[in-house]
N, C-alpha and C. Protein backbone atom coordinates (compact mmCIF):
# COMPACT_ATOMS: atom_id res chain seq x y z
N UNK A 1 107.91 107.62 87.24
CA UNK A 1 107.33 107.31 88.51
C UNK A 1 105.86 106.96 88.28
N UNK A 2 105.48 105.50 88.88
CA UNK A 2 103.90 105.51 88.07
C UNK A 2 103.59 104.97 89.75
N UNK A 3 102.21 106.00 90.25
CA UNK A 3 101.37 105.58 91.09
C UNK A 3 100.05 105.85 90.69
N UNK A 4 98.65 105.50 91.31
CA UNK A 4 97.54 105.57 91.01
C UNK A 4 97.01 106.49 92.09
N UNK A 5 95.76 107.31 91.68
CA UNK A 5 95.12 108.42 92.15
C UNK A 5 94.04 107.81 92.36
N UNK A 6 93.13 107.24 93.34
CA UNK A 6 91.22 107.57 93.47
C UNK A 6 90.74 108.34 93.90
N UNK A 7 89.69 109.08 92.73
CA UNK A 7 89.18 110.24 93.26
C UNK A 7 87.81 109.73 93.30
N UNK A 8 86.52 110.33 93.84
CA UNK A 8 85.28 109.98 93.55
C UNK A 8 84.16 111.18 93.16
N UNK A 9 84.70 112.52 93.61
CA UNK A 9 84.24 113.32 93.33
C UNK A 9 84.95 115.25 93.38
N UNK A 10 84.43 115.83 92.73
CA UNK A 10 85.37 117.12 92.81
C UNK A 10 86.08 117.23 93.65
N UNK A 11 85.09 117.05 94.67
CA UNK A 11 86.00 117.80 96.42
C UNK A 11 87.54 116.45 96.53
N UNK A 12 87.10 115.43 96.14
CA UNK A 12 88.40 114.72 96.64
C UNK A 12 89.67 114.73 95.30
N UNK A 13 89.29 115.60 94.05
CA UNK A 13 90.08 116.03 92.75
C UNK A 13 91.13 117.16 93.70
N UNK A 14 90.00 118.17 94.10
CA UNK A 14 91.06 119.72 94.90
C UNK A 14 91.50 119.23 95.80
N UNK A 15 91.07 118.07 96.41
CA UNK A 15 92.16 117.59 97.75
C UNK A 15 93.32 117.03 97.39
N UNK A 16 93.16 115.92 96.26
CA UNK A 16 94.54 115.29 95.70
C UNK A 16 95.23 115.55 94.87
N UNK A 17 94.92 116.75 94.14
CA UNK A 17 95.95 117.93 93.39
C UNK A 17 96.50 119.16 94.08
N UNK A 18 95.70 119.21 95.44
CA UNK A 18 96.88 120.32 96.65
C UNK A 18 97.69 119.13 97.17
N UNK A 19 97.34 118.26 97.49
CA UNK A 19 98.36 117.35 98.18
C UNK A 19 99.44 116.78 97.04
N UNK A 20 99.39 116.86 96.10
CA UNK A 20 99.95 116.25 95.48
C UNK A 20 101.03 117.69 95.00
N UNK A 21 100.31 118.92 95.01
CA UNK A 21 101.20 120.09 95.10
C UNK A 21 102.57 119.87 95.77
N UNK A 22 101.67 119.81 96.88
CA UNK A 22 102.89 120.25 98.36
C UNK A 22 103.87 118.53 98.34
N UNK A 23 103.47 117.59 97.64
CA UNK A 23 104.68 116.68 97.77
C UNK A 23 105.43 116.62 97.36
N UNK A 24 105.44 117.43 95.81
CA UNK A 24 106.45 117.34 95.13
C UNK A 24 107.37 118.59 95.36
N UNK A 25 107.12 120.12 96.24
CA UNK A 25 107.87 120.75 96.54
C UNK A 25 108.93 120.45 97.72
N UNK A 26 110.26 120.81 96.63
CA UNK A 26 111.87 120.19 97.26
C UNK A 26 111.50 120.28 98.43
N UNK A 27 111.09 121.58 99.59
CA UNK A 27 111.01 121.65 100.61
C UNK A 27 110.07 120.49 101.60
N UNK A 28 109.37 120.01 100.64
CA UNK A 28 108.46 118.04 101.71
C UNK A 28 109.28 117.42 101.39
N UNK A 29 110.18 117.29 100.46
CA UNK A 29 111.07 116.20 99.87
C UNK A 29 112.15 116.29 101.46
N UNK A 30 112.73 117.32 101.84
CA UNK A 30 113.84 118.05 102.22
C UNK A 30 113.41 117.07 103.65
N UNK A 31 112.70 117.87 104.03
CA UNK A 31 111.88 117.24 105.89
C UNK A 31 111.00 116.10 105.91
N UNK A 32 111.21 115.15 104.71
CA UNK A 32 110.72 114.14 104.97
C UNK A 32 112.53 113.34 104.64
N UNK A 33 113.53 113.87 104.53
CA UNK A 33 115.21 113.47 104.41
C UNK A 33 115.37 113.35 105.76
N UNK A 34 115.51 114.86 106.43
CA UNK A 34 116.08 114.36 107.83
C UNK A 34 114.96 114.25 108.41
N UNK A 35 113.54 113.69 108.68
CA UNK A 35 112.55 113.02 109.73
C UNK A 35 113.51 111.55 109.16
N UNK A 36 113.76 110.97 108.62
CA UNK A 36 114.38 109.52 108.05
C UNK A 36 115.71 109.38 108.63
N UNK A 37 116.39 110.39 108.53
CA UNK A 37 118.03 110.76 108.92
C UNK A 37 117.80 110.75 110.29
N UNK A 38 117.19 112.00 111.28
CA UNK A 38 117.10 111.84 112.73
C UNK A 38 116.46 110.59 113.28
N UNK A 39 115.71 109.50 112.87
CA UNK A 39 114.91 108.63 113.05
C UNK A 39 115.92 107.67 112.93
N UNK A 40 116.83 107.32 112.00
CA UNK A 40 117.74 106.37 111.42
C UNK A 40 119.08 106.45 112.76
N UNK A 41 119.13 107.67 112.85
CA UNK A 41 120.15 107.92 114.10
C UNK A 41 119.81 107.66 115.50
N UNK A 42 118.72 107.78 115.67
CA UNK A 42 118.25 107.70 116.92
C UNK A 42 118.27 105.98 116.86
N UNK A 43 117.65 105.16 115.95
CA UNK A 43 117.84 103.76 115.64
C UNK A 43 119.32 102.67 116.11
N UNK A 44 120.30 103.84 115.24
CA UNK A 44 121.45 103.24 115.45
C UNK A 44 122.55 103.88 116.70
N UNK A 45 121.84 104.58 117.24
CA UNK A 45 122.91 104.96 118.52
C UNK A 45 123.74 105.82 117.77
N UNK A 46 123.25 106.87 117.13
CA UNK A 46 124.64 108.00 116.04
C UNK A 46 124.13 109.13 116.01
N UNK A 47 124.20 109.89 117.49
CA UNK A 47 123.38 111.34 117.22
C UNK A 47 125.13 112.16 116.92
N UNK A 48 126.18 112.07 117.05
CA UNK A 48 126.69 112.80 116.16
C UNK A 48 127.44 112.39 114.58
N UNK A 49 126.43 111.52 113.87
CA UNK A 49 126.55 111.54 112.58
C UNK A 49 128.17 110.58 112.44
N UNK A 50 128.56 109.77 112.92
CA UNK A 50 129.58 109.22 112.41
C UNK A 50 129.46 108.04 111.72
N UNK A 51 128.15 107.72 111.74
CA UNK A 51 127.24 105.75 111.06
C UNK A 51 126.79 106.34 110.20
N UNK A 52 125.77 107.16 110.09
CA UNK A 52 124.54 107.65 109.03
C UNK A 52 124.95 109.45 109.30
N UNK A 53 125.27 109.59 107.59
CA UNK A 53 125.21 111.03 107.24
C UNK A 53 124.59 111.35 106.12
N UNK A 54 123.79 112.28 105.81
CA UNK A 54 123.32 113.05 104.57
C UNK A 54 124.06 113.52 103.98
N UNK A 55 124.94 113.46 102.85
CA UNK A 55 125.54 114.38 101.98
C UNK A 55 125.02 115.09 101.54
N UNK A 56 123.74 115.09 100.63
CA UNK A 56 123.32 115.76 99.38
C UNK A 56 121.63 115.35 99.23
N UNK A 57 120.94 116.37 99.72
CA UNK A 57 119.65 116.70 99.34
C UNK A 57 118.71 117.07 98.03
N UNK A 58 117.92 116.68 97.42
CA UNK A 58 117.45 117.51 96.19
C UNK A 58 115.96 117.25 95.97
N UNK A 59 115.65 117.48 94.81
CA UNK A 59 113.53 117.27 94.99
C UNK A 59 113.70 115.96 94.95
N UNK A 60 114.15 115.35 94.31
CA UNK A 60 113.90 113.77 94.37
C UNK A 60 115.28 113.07 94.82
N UNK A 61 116.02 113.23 95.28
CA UNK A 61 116.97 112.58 95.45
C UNK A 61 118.00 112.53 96.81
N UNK A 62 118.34 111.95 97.60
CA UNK A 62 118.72 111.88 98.50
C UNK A 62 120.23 111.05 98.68
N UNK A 63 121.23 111.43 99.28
CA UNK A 63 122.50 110.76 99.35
C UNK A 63 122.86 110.51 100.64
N UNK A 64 123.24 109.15 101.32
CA UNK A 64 123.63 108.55 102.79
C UNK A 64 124.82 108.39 102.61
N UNK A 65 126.05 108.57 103.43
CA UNK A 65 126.80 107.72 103.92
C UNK A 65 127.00 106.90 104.94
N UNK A 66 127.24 105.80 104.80
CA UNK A 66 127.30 104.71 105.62
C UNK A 66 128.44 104.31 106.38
N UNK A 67 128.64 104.02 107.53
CA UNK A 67 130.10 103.53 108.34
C UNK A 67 130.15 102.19 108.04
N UNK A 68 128.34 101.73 108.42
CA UNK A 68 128.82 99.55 108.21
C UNK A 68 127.33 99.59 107.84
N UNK A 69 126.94 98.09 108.02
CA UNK A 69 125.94 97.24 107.45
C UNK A 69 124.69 97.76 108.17
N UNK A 70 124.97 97.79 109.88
CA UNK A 70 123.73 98.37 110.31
C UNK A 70 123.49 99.53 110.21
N UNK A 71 124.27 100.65 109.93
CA UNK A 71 123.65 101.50 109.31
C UNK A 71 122.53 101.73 108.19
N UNK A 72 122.72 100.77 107.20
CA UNK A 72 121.72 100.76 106.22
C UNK A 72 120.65 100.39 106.92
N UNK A 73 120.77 99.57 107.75
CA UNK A 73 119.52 98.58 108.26
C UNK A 73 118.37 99.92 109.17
N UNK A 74 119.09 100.63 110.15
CA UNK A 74 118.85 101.90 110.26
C UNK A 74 117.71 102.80 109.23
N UNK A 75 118.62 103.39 108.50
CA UNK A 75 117.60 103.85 107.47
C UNK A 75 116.48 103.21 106.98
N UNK A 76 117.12 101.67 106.60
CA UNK A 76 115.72 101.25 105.86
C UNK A 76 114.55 101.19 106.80
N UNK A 77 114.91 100.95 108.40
CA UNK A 77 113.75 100.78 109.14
C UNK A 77 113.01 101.70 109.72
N UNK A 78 113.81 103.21 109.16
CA UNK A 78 112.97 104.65 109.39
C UNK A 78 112.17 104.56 107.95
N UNK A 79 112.65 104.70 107.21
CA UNK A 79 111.86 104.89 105.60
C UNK A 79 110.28 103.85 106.23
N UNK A 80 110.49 102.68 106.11
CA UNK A 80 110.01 101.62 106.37
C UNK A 80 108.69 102.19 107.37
N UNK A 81 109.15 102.52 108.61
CA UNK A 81 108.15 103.63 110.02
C UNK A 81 107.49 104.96 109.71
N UNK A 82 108.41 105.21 108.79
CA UNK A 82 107.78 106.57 108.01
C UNK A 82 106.69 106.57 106.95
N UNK A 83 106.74 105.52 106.14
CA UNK A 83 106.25 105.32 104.87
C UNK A 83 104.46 105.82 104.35
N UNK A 84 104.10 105.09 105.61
CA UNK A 84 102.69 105.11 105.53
C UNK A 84 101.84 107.13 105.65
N UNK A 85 103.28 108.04 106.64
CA UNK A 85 102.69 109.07 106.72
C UNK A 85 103.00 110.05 105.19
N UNK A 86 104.07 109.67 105.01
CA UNK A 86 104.28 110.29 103.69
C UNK A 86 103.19 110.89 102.84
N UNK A 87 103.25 112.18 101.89
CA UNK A 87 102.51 112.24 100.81
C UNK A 87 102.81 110.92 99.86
N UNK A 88 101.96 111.19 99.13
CA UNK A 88 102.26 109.94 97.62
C UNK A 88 103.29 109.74 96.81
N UNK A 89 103.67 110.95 96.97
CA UNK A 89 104.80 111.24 96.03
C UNK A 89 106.47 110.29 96.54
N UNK A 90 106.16 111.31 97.99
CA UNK A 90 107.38 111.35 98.58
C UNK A 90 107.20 109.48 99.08
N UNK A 91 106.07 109.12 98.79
CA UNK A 91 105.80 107.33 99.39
C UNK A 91 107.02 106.30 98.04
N UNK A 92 106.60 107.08 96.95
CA UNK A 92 107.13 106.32 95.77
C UNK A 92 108.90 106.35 95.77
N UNK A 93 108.88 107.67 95.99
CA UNK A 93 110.47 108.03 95.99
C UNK A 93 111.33 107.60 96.83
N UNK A 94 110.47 107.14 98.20
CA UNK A 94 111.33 106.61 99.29
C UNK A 94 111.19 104.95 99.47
N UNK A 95 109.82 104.66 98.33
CA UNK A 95 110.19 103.11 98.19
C UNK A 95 111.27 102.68 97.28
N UNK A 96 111.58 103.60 96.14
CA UNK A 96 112.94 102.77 95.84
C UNK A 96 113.92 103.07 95.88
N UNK A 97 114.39 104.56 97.50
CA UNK A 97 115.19 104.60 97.84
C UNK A 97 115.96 103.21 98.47
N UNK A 98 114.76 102.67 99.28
CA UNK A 98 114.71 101.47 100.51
C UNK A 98 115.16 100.73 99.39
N UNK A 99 114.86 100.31 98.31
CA UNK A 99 115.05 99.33 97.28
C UNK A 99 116.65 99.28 97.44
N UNK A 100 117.20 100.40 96.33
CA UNK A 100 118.21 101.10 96.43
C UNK A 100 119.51 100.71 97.38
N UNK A 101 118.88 100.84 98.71
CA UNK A 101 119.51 100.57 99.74
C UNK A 101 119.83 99.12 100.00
N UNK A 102 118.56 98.64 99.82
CA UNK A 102 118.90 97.14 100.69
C UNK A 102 120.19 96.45 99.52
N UNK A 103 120.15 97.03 97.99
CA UNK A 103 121.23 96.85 97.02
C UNK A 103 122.49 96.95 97.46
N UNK A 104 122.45 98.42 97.88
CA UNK A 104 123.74 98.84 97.89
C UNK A 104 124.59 97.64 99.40
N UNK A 105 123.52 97.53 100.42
CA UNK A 105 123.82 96.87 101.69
C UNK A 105 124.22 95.53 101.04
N UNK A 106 124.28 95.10 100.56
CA UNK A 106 124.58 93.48 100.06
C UNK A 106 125.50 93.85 99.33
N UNK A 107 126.30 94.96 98.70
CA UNK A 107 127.53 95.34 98.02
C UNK A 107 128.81 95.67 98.95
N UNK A 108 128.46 96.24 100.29
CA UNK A 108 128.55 97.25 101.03
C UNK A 108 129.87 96.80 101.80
N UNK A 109 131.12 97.25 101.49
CA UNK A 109 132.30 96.65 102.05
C UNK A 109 133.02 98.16 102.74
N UNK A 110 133.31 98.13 104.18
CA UNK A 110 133.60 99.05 104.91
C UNK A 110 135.16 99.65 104.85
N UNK A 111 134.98 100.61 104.70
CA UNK A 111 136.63 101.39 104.42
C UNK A 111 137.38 100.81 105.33
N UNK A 112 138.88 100.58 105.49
CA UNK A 112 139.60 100.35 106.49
C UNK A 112 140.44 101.39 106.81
């Protein structure tokens, strides 16, 4: 994972090594999943989870299932709304989730 740090002086070193603490613990990883998941649902008209579901949570890793095409579109446009509040960490991890995604959406053939 390669991002860049500017610091200019001590005080902004202890600011971007606590923040950079708290991004990488599973638990920011976790509630920055479903702020994306409830956001993605509210997007696509699926508050009981039958378009967009979370399977599987972890520090870096996240798993969707999808019903159809706009579902992905969904997610990517929460990640996308979300992006800018993110820590740094969790900014990198969820840009090439979106990557990821827009892949899998151009593969993406719906169960019958």
């Amino acid at each position: 994972m390669d991002f860049r740090i500017d610091v200019k002086g001590i005080d902004d070193i202890q600011k971007t090594l606590k923040e950079l603490d708290n991004s990488v613990d599973p638990n920011t990883f976790n509630e920055w999943a479903d702020r994306i998941a409830r956001t993605a649902k509210i997007l696509c008209n699926d508050p009981n989870c039958k378009r967009i579901k979370i399977v599987k949570k972890g520090q870096d890793r996240v798993t969707f299932e999808f019903a159809d095409k706009e579902a992905f579109d969904c997610v990517i446009e929460s990640i996308e709304k979300q992006l800018n509040y993110m820590p740094p960490v969790q900014q990198e991890i969820y840009k090439k989730l979106k990557l990821e995604l827009e892949t899998k959406k151009r593969e993406f053939k719906p169960s019958s």
